[in-house]
Protein backbone atom coordinates (compact mmCIF):
# COMPACT_ATOMS: atom_id res chain seq x y z
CA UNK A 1 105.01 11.58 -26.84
CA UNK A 2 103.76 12.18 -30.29
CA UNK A 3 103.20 15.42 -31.72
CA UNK A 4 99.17 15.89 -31.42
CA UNK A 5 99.29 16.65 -35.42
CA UNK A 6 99.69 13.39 -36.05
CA UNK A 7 96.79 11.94 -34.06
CA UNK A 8 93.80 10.26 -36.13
CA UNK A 9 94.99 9.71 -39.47
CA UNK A 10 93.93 6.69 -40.74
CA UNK A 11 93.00 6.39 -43.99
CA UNK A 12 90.72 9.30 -43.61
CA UNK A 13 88.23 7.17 -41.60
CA UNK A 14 87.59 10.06 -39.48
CA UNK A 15 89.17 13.62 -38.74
CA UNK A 16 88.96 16.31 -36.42
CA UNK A 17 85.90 18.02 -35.51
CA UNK A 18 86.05 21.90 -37.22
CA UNK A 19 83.74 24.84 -35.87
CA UNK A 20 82.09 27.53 -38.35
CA UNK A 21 83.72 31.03 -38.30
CA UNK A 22 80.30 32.45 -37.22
CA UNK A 23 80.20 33.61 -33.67
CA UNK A 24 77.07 32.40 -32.87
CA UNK A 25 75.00 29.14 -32.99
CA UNK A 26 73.04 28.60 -36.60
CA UNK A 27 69.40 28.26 -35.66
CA UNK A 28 66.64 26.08 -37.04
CA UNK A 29 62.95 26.89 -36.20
CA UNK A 30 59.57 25.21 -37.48
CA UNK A 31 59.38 20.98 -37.14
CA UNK A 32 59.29 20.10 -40.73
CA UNK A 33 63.20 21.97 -41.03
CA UNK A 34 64.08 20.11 -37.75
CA UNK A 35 63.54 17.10 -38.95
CA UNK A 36 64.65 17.41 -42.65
CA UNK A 37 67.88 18.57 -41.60
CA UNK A 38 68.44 15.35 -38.80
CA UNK A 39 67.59 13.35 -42.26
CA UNK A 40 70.20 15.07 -43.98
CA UNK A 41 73.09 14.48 -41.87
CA UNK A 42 72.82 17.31 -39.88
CA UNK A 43 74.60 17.83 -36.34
CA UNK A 44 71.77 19.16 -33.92
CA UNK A 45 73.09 20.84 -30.63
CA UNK A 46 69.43 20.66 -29.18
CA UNK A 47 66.01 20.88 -29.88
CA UNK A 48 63.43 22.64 -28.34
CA UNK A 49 59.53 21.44 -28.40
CA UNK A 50 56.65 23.19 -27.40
CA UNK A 51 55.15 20.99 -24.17
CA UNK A 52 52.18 19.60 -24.84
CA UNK A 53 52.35 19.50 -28.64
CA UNK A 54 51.95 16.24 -30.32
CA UNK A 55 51.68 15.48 -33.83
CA UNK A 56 53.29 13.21 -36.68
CA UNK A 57 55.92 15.42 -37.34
CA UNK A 58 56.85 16.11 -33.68
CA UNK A 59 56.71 11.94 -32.98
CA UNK A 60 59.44 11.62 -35.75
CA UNK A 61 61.75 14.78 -34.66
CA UNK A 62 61.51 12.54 -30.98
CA UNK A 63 62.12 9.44 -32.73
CA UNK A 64 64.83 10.54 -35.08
CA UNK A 65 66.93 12.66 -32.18
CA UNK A 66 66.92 9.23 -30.12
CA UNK A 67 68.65 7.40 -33.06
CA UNK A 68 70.92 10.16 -33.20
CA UNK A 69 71.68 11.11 -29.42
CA UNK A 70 70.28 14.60 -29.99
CA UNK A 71 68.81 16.31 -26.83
CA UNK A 72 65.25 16.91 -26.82
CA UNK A 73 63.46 19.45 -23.90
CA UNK A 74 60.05 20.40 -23.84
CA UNK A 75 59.42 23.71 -22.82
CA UNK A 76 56.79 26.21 -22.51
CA UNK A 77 56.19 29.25 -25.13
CA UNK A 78 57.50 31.61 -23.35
CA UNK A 79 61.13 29.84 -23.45
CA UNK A 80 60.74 29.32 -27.52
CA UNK A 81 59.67 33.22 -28.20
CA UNK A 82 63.17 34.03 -26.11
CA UNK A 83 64.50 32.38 -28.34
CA UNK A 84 63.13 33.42 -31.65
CA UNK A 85 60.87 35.95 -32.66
CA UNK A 86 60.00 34.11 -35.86
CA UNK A 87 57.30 32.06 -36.23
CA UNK A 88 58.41 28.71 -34.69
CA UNK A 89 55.58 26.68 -34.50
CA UNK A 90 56.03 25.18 -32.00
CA UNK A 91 59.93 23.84 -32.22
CA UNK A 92 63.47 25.28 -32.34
CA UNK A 93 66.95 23.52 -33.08
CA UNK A 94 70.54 24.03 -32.84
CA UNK A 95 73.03 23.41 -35.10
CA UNK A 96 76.15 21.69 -33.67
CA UNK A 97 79.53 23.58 -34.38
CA UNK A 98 81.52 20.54 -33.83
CA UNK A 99 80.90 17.21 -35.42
CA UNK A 100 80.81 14.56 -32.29
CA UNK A 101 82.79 11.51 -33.08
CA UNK A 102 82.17 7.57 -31.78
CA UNK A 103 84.45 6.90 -29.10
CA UNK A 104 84.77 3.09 -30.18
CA UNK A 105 86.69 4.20 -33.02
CA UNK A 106 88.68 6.19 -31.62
CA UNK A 107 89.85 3.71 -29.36
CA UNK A 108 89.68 0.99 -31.51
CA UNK A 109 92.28 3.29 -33.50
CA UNK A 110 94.29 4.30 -31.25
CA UNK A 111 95.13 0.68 -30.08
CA UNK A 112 95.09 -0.42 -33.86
CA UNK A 113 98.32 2.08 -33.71
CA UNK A 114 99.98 1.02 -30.72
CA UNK A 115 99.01 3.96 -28.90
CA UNK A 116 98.17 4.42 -24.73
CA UNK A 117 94.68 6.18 -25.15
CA UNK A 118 94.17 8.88 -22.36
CA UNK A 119 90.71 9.96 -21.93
CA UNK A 120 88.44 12.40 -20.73
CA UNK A 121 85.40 11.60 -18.70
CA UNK A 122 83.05 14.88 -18.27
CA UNK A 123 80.03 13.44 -15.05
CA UNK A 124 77.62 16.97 -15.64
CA UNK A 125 79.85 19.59 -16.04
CA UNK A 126 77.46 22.31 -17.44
CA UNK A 127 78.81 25.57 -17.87
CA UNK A 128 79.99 26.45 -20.73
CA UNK A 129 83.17 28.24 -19.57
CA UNK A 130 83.97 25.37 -17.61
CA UNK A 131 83.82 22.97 -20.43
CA UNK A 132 85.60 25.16 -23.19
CA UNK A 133 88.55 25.25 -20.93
CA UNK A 134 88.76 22.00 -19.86
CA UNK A 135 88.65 21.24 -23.73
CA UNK A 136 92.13 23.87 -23.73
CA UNK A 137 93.56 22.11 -21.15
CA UNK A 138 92.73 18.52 -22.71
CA UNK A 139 94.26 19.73 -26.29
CA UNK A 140 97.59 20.91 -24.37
CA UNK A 141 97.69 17.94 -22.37
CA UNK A 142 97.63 15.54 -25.31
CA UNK A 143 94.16 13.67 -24.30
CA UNK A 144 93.31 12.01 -27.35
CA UNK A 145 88.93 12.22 -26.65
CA UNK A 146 86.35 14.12 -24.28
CA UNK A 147 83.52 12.00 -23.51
CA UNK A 148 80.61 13.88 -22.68
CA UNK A 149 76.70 13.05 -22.03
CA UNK A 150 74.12 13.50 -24.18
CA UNK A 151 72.16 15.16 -21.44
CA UNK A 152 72.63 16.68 -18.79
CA UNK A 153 75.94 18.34 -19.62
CA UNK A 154 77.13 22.12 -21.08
CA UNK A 155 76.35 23.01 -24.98
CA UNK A 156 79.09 23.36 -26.96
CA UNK A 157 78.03 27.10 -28.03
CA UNK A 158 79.90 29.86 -28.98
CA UNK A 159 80.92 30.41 -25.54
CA UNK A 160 82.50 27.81 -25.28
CA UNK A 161 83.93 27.48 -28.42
CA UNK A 162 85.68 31.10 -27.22
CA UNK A 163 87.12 29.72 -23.61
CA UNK A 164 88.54 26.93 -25.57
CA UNK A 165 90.85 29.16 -27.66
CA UNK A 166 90.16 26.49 -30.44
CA UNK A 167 91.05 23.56 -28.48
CA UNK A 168 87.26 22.30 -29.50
CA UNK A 169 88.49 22.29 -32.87
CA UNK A 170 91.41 19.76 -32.45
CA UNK A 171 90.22 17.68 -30.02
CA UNK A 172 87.40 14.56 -30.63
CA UNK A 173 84.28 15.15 -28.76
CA UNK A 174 82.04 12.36 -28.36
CA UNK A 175 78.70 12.26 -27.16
CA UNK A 176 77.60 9.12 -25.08
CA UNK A 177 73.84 8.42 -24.24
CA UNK A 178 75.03 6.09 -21.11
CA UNK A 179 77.93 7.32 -19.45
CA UNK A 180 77.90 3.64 -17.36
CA UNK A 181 78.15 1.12 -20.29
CA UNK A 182 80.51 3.97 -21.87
CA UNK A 183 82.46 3.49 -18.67
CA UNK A 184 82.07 -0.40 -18.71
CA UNK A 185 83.15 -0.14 -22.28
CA UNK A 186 86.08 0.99 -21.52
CA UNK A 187 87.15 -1.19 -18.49
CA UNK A 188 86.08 -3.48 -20.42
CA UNK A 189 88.65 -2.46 -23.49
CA UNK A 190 91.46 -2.64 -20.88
CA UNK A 191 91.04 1.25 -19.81
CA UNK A 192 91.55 1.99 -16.45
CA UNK A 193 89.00 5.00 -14.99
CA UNK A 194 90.57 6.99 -12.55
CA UNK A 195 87.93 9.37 -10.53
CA UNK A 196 89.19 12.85 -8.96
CA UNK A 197 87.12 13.23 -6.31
CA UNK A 198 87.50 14.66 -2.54
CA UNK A 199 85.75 11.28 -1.66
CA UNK A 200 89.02 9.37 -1.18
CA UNK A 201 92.28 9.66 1.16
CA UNK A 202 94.64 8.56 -2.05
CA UNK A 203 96.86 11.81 -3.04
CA UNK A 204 97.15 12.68 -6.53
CA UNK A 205 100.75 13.50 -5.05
CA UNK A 206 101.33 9.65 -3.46
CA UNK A 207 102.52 9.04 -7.08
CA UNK A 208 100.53 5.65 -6.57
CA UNK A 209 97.98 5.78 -9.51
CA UNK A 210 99.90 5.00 -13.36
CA UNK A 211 98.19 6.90 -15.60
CA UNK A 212 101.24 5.77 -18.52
CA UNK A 213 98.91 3.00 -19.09
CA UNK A 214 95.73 3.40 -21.13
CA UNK A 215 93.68 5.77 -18.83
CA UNK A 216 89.84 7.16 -18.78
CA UNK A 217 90.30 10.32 -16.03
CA UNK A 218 86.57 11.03 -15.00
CA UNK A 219 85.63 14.65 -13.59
CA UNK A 220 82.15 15.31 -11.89
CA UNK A 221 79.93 18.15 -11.72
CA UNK A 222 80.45 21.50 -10.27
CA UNK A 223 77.60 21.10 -7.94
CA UNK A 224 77.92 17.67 -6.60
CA UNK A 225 80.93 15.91 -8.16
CA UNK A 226 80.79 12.70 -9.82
CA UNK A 227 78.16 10.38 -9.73
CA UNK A 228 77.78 7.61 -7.27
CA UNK A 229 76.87 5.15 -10.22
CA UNK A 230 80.09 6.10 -11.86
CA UNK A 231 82.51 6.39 -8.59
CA UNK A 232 81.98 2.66 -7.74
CA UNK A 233 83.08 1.71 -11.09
CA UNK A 234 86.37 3.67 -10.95
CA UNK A 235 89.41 1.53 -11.02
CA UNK A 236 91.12 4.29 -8.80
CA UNK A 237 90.20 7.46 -6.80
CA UNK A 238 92.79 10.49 -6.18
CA UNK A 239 92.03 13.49 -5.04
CA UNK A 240 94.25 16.61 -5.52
CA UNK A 241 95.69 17.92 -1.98
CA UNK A 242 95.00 21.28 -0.72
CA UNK A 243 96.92 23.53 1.60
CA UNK A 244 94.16 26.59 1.66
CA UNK A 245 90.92 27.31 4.02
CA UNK A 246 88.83 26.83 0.68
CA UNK A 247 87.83 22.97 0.37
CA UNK A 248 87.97 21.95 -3.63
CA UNK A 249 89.01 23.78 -6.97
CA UNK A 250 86.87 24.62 -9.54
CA UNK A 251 86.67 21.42 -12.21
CA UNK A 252 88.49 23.28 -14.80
CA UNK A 253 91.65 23.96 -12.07
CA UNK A 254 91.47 20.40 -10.75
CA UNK A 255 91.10 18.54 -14.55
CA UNK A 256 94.11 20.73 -15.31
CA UNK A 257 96.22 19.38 -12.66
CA UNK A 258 95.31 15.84 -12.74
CA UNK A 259 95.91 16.09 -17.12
CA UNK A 260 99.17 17.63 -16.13
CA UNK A 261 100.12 14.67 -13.52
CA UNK A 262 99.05 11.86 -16.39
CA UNK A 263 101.28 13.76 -19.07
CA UNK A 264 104.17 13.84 -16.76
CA UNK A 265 103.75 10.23 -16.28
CA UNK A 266 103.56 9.19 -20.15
CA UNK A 267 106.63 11.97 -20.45
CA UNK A 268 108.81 9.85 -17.59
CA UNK A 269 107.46 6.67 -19.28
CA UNK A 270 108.62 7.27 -22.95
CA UNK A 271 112.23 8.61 -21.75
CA UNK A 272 113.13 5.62 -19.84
């Protein structure tokens, strides 16, 4: 297996994603910021707009954050005072402290180099604990991308930034709008999905499910597992085997185990 320093140099095409030193989340508040920092390059986390409002300014923020894949909720005023006592007007932003990266070139890439890409699928998974150590687990594991949606799934704050014990520094993040025709993409691409879920009598244990081959694992949500849309487009289903009264594992446990059953597979592979 190659060493996980070496991973994504390419002419300097693209690098790892690096976090700020500052423990919390840089804040932007007032529309005419918002949207002059999208326009320079910025990497939003979220924004915030006041429901209801609609003017120019607001119509571009919306219009810009689509282009860019940036989640937009409307809430009431109550929710943007919690979150600033400053005078908002009306809209409130997050700085990203990771830099998300497009998953076709990172595949593109790693097939470029003659490399078996092994990916991370994230269906929902939305708190932030969860997520920052599936990212540790991913680094340790040697998955070379996390694919997460644009909505719907945990902010990469400084919580999770913590749990990951810098893992969400070294490993690619990349935000997908469409987790289907990201998932097509890939089977499309010649990467298999493989779905842990308890919806299936196939034993991660059965040994019957190569993941040495290029490999998308897809994890659901803590409340309801993966989607039904994405299930039926898994090339495989395994679920992980339990001996205890307690009927599943939480999604960090269970992406853990099923990382740790691909890398033993690429490790058997490569010594033969």
């Amino acid at each position: 297996m190659e060493s996980r320093n070496n991973r994504y140099v390419s002419g300097g095409s693209y690098g790892r994603p690096r976090a700020p030193k500052e423990d919390k989340l840089e804040m932007i508040f007032g529309s005419r910021p918002i949207l002059e920092a999208m326009l320079a390059g910025k990497v939003l986390e979220k924004i915030f707009l006041l429901r209801g409002a609609k003017n120019p300014t607001t119509d571009e923020i919306i219009a810009e954050a689509k282009k860019l894949d940036v989640p937009v909720v409307t809430v009431p005023v109550e929710k943007l005072n919690n979150l600033t006592r400053k005078n908002h007007q009306g809209a409130v932003a997050f700085i990203s402290p990771i830099t998300y990266l497009p998953l076709h070139e990172i595949v593109t890439s790693l097939f470029e180099k003659g490399k078996t890409p092994l990916l991370l699928i994230l269906d929902r998974v939305t708190d932030v604990r969860n997520f920052g150590s599936i990212a540790r687990n991913a680094e340790c594991m040697g998955v070379d991308a996390i694919v997460i949606p644009s909505r719907g799934g945990a902010q990469v704050n400084a919580d999770a930034m913590k749990t990951s014990a810098g893992a969400l520094n070294l490993v690619p993040v990349c935000r997908e709008p469409n987790l289907k025709e990201t998932i097509d993409y890939l089977k499309d691409y010649g990467v298999q999905i493989v779905a842990c879920t308890e919806k299936t009598e196939e034993n991660l244990t059965d040994g019957k499910v190569d993941m040495s081959v290029p490999t998308a694992i897809l994890m659901g949500s803590e409340e309801d597992g993966i989607s039904p849309e994405y299930l039926k487009r898994a090339d495989a289903r395994v679920r992980i085997p339990l001996m205890g009264q307690i009927g599943s594992l939480n999604v960090s446990v269970a992406t853990g185990i099923i990382l740790y059953e691909a890398m033993s597979q690429r490790l058997r592979e490569a010594n033969n």
